[in-house]
Protein backbone atom coordinates (compact mmCIF):
# COMPACT_ATOMS: atom_id res chain seq x y z
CA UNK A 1 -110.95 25.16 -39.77
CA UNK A 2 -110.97 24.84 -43.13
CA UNK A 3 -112.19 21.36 -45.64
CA UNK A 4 -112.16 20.24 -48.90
CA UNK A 5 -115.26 18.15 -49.54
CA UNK A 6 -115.23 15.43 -52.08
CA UNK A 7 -118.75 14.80 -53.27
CA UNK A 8 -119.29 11.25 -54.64
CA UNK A 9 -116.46 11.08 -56.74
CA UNK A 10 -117.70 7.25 -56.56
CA UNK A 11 -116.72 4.63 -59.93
CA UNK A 12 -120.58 4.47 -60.05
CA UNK A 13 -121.14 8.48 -60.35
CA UNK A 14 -118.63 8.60 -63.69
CA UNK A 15 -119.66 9.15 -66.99
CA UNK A 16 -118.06 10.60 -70.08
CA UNK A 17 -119.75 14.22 -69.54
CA UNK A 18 -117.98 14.51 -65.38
CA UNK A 19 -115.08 11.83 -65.67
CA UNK A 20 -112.67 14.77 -66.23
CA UNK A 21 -113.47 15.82 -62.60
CA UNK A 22 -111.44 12.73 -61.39
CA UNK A 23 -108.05 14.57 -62.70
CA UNK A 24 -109.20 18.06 -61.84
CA UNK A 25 -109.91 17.02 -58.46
CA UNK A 26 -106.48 15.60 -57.69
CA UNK A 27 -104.23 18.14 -59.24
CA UNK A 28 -106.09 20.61 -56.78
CA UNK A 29 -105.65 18.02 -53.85
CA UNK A 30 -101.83 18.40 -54.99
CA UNK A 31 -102.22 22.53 -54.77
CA UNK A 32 -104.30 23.72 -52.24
CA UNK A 33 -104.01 24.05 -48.44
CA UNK A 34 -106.68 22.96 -46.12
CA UNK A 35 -107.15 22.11 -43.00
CA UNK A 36 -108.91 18.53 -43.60
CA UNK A 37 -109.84 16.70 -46.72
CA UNK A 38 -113.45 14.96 -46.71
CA UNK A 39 -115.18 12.27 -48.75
CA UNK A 40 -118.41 11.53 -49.09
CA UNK A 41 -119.13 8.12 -50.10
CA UNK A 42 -122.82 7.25 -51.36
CA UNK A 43 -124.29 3.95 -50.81
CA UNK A 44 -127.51 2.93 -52.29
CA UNK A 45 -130.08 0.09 -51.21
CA UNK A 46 -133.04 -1.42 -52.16
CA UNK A 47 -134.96 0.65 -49.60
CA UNK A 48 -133.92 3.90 -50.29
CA UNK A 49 -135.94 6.62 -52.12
CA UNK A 50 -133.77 6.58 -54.64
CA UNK A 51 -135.11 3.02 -55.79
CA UNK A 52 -138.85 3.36 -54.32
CA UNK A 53 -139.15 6.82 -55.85
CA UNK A 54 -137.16 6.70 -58.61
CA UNK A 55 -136.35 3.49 -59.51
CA UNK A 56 -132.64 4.30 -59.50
CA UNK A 57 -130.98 0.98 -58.64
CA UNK A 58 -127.05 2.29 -59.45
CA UNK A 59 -124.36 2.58 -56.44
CA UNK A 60 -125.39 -0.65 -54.75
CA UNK A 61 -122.82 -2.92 -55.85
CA UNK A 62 -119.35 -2.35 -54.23
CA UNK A 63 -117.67 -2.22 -57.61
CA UNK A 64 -119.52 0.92 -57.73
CA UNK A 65 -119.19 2.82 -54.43
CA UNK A 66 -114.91 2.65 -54.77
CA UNK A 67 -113.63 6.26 -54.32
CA UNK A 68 -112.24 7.09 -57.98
CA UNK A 69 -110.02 10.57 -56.68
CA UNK A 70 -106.75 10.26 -54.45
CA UNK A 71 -107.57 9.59 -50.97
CA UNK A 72 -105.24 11.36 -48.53
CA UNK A 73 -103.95 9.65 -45.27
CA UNK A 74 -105.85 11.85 -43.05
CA UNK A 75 -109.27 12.17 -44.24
CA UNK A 76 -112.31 11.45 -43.50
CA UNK A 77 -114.83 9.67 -45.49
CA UNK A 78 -118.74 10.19 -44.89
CA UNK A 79 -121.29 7.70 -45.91
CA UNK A 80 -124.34 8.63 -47.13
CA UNK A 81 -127.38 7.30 -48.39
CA UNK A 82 -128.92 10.20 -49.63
CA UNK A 83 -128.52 13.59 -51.28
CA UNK A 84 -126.78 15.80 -48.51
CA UNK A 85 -125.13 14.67 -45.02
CA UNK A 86 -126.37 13.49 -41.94
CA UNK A 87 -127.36 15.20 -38.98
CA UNK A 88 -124.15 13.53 -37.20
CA UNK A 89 -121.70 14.42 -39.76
CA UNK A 90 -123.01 17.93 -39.54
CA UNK A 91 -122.76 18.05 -35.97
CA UNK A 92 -119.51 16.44 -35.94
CA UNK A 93 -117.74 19.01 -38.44
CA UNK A 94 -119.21 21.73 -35.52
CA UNK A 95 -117.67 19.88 -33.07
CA UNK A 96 -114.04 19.84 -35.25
CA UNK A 97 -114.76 23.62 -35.58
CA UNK A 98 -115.10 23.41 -39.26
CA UNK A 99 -116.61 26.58 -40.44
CA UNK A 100 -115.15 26.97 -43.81
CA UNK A 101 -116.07 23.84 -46.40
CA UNK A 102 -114.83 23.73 -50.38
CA UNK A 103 -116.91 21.69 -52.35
CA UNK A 104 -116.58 19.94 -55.21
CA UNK A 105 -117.61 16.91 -57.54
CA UNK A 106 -120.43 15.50 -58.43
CA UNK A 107 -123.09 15.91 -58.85
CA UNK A 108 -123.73 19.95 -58.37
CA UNK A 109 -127.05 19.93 -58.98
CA UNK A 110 -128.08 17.67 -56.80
CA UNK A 111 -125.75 16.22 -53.62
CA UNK A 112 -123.16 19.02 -54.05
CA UNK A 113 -125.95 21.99 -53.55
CA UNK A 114 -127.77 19.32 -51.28
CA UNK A 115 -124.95 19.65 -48.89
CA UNK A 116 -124.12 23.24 -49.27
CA UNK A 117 -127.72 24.12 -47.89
CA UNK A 118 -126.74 21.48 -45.31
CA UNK A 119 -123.70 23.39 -44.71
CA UNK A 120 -125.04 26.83 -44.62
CA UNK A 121 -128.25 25.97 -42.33
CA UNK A 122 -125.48 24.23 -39.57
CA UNK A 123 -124.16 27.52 -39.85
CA UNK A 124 -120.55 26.29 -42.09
CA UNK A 125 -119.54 28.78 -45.01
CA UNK A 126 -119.77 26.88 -48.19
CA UNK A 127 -117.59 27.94 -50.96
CA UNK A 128 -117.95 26.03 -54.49
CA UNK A 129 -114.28 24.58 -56.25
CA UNK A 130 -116.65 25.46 -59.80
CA UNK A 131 -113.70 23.78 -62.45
CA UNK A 132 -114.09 20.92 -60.06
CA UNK A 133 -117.97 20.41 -60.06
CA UNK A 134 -119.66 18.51 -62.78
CA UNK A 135 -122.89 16.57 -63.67
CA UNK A 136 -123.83 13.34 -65.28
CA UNK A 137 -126.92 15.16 -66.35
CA UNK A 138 -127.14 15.08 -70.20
CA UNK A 139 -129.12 18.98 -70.40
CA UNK A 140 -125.75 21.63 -71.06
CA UNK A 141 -127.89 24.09 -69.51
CA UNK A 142 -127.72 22.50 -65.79
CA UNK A 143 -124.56 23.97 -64.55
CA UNK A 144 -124.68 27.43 -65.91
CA UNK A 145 -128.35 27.44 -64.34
CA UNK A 146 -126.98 25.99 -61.04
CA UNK A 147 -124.49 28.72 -60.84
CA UNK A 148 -127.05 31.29 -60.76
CA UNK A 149 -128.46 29.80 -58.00
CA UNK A 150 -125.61 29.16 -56.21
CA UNK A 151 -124.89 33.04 -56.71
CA UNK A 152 -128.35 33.99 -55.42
CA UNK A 153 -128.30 31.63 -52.51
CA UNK A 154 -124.82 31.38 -51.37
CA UNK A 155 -123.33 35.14 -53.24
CA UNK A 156 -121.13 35.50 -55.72
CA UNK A 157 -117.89 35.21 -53.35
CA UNK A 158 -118.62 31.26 -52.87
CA UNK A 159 -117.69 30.53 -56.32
CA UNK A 160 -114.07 29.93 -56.25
């Protein structure tokens, strides 16, 4: 089976450098044909590393965490509370025989490429939607450098 994953495309996660990605992302929900569409949806807390460690209190009010892309009927939304999915979630897209996952949103170089190692070590092909992966980091440099390693890590055929 074959998904289109939705990474944090979250009010909270938009800025002016990746708030294109909202209408990206939706004209190719419109277009392409997959088997299941899935959202991730990240929640932070005041426990979390992202707060101990970094001191990143964003994405805890609900005003934040509200999916900003089209939601289809039929999918499935994932909750996280960290960079890349679950244990659970990865066992349950096994047990949906999901071995084919597009990803896309934000941000690639951290939850997106989080979850494609996720992916790939469960043993699930992941393929990168690159037009519709972005970045609220402020450095131009970070997606072009991403990309290599995506190619190096993943080969050049997951770039789609």
């Amino acid at each position: 089976m074959k998904a289109l994953m939705i990474v944090d495309m979250q009010d909270g996660q938009l800025r002016e450098n990746n708030r294109h990605l909202v209408k990206k992302i939706n004209n190719y929900l419109k277009k392409e044909k997959v088997d299941k569409v899935i959202y991730t949806r990240f929640y932070n807390h005041e426990e979390s590393p992202f707060v101990q460690f970094l001191g990143y209190r964003n994405m805890i009010d609900e005003k934040d965490i509200n999916i900003a892309v089209d939601l289809v009927d039929d999918g499935w939304i994932f909750p996280k509370i960290s960079y890349g999915l679950a244990p659970q979630q990865l066992n349950y897209l096994k047990e949906k025989d999901v071995d084919e996952v597009i990803l896309c949103g934000t941000d690639i170089d951290s939850s997106v490429l989080t979850i494609a190692y996720n992916l790939f070590d469960y043993g699930i092909r992941p393929y990168f939607k690159w037009s519709c992966c972005g970045s609220k980091a402020k450095n131009k440099n970070v997606k072009s450098n991403i990309k290599y390693v995506i190619k190096r890590n993943f080969g050049e055929e997951s770039l789609i």
